[in-house]
Protein backbone atom coordinates (compact mmCIF):
# COMPACT_ATOMS: atom_id res chain seq x y z
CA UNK A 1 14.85 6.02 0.74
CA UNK A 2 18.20 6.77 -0.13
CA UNK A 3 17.26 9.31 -2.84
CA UNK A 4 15.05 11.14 -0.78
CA UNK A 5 17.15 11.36 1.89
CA UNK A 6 19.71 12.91 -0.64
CA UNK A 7 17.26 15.08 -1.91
CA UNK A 8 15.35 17.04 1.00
CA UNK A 9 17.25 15.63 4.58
CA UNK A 10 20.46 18.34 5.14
CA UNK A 11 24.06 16.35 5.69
CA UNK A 12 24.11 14.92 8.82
CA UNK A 13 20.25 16.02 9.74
CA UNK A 14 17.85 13.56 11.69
CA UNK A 15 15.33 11.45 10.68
CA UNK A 16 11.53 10.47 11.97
CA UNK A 17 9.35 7.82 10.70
CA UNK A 18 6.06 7.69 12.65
CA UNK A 19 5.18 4.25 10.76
CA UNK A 20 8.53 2.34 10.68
CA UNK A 21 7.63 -0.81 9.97
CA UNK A 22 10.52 -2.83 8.42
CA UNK A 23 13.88 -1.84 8.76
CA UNK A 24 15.02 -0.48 5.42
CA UNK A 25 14.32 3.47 5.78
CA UNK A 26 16.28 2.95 9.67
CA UNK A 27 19.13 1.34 8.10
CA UNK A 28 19.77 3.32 4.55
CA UNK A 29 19.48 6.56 7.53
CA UNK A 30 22.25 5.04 9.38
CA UNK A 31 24.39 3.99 6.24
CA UNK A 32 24.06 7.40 5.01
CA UNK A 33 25.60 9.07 8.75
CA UNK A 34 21.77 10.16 9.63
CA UNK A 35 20.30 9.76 13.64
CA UNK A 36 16.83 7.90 12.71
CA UNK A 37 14.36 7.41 15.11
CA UNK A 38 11.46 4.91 14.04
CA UNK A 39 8.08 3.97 16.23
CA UNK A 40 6.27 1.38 15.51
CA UNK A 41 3.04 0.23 17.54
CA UNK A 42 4.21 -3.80 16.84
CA UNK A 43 6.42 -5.31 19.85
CA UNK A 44 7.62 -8.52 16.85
CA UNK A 45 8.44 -5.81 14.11
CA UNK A 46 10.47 -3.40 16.48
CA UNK A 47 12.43 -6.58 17.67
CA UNK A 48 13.04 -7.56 14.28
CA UNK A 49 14.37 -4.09 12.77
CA UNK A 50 16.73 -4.14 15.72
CA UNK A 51 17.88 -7.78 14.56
CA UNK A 52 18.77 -6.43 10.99
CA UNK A 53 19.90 -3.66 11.61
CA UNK A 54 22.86 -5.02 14.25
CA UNK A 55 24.11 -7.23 10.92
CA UNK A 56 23.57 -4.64 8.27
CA UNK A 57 25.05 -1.11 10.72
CA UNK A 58 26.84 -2.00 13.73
CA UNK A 59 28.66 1.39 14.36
CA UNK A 60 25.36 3.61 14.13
CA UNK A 61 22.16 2.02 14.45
CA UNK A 62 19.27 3.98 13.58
CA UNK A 63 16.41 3.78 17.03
CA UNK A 64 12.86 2.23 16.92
CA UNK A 65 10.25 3.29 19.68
CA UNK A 66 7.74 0.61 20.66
CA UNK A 67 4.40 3.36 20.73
CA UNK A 68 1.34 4.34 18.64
CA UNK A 69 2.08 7.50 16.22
CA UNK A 70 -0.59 9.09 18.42
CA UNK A 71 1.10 9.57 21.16
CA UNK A 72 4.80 10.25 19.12
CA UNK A 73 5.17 13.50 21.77
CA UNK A 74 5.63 10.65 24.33
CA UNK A 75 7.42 8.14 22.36
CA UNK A 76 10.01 10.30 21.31
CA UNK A 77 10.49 13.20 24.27
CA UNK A 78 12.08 16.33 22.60
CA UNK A 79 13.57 14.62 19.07
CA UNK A 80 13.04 17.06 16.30
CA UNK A 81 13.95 15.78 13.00
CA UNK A 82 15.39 17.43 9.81
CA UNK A 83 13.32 15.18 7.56
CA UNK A 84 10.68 13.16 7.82
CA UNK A 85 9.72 10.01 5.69
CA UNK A 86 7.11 7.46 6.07
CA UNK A 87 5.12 4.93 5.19
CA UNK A 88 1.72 4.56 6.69
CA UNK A 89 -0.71 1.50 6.48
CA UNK A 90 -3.30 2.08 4.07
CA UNK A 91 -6.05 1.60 5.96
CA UNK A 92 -7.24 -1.98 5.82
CA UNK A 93 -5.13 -3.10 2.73
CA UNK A 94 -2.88 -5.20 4.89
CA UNK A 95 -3.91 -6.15 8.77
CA UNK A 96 -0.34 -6.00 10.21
CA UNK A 97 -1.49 -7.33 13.57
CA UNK A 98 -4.78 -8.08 15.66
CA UNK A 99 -4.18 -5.02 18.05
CA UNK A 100 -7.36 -2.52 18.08
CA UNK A 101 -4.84 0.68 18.25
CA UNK A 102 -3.46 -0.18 14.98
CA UNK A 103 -4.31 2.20 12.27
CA UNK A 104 -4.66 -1.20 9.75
CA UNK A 105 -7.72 -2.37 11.82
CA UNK A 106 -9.69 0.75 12.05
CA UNK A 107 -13.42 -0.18 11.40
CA UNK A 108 -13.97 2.81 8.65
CA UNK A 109 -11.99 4.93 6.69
CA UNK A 110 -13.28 7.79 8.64
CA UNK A 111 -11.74 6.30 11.72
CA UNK A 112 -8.32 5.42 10.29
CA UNK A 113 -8.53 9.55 8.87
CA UNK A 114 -8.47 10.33 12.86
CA UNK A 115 -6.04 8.10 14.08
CA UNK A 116 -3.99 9.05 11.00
CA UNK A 117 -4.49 12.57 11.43
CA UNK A 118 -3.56 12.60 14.73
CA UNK A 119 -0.37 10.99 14.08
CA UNK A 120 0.77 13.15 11.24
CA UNK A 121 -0.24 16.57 13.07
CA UNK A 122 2.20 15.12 15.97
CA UNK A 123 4.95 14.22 13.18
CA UNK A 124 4.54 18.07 11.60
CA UNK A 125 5.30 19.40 15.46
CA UNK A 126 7.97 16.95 15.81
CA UNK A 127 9.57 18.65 12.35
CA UNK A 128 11.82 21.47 12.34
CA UNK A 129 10.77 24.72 10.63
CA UNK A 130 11.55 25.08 7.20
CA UNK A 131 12.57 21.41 6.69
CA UNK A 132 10.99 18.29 4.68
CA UNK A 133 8.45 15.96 5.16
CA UNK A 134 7.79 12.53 2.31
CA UNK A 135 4.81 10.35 3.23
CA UNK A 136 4.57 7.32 0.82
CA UNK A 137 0.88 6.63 0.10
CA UNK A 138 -1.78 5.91 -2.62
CA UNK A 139 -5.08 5.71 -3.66
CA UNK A 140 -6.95 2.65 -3.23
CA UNK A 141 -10.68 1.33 -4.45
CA UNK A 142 -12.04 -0.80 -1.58
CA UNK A 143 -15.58 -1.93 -2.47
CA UNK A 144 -17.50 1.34 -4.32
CA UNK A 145 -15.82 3.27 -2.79
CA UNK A 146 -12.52 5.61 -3.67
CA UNK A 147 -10.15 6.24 -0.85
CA UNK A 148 -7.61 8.94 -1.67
CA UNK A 149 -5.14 9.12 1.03
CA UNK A 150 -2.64 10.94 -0.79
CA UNK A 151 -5.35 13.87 -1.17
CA UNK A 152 -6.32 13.11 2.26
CA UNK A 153 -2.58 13.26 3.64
CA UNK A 154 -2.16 16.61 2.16
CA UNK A 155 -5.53 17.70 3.81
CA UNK A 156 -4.32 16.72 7.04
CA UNK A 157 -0.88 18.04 7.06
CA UNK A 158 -1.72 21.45 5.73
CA UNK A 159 -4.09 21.85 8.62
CA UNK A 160 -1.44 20.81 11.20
CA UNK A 161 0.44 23.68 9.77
CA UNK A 162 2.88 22.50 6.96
CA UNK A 163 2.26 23.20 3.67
CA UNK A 164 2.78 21.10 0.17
CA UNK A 165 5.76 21.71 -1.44
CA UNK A 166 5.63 19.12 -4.21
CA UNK A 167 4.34 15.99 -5.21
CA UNK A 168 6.09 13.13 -6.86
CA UNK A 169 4.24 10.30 -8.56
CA UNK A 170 6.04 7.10 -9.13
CA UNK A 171 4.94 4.97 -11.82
CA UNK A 172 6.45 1.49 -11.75
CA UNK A 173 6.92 -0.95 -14.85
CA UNK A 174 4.24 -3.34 -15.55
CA UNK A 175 5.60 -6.34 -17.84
CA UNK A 176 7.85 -5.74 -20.59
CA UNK A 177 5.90 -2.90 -22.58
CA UNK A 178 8.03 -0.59 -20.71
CA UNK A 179 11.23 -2.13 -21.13
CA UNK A 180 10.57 -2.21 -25.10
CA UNK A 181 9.00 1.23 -25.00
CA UNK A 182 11.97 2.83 -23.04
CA UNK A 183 14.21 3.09 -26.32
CA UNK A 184 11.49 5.52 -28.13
CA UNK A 185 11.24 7.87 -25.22
């Protein structure tokens, strides 16, 4: 979080993350002087980023918004953010709760593609012009099937009107053949 925010979010520019979850993107925002407004549809996860972030930023705690990503016009009035980052559930990889509005619990993939749709074309009206938007995603096999969010993010947002500016694939370490590999490279 931090390095994106250095990267595409101006000095002292606001912050929206449709799917908050945890409190880590809220509270590197705050530590690094940037208004952050999260919404998260979970009552228990919304209480609990306010918990950590009163012990880990006192003087400028970032916001979470009890709502759906749906309705984010609603949940958030007339914010307009300078940079958006997020991390949306990936479909039914992890069931974060037993509500029927959450994205995580949508019966097909087709159905979380409209609910997710919905809330990114809400998060690219919620963006300022000319500004920067990083969705953290990936690709996933469930059964025979291939579901490419990442293709099917870009899909989505370009039809709401932004456009792709890059892409940046992060490849983590896998045991130690990295480590012993790093010295050749």
């Amino acid at each position: 979080a931090e390095v994106l925010y250095s990267w595409f979010c101006p000095p002292g520019g606001s912050v929206l993350d449709p799917f908050s979850g945890g409190a880590t993107r809220g509270v590197v925002a705050s530590s690094r002087g940037l208004p952050y407004v999260g919404v998260d549809i979970r009552a228990e996860q919304v209480a609990s980023n306010d918990e950590v972030a009163s012990r880990l930023c006192p003087d400028a705690q970032p916001r979470w918004v009890l709502a759906d990503a749906r309705g984010l016009a609603a949940a958030v009035g007339d914010y307009r953010a300078d940079f958006v980052l997020t991390c949306p559930p990936y479909w039914d990889l992890e069931q974060y709760s037993d509500d029927p509005k959450d994205l995580s619990n949508a019966p097909t993939y087709e159905a979380f593609l409209d609910g997710y749709g919905r809330a990114l074309a809400a998060t690219v009206e919620r963006l300022k012009s000319d500004r920067f938007m990083a969705v953290v995603t990936g690709a996933r096999r469930k059964g025979d099937r291939f579901c490419h969010i990442p293709m099917d993010t870009v899909r989505i947002v370009e039809a709401a009107g932004a456009r792709l500016f890059n892409e940046i694939i992060l490849v983590t370490a896998f045991g130690t053949l990295p480590i012993r590999a790093a010295s050749v490279f």
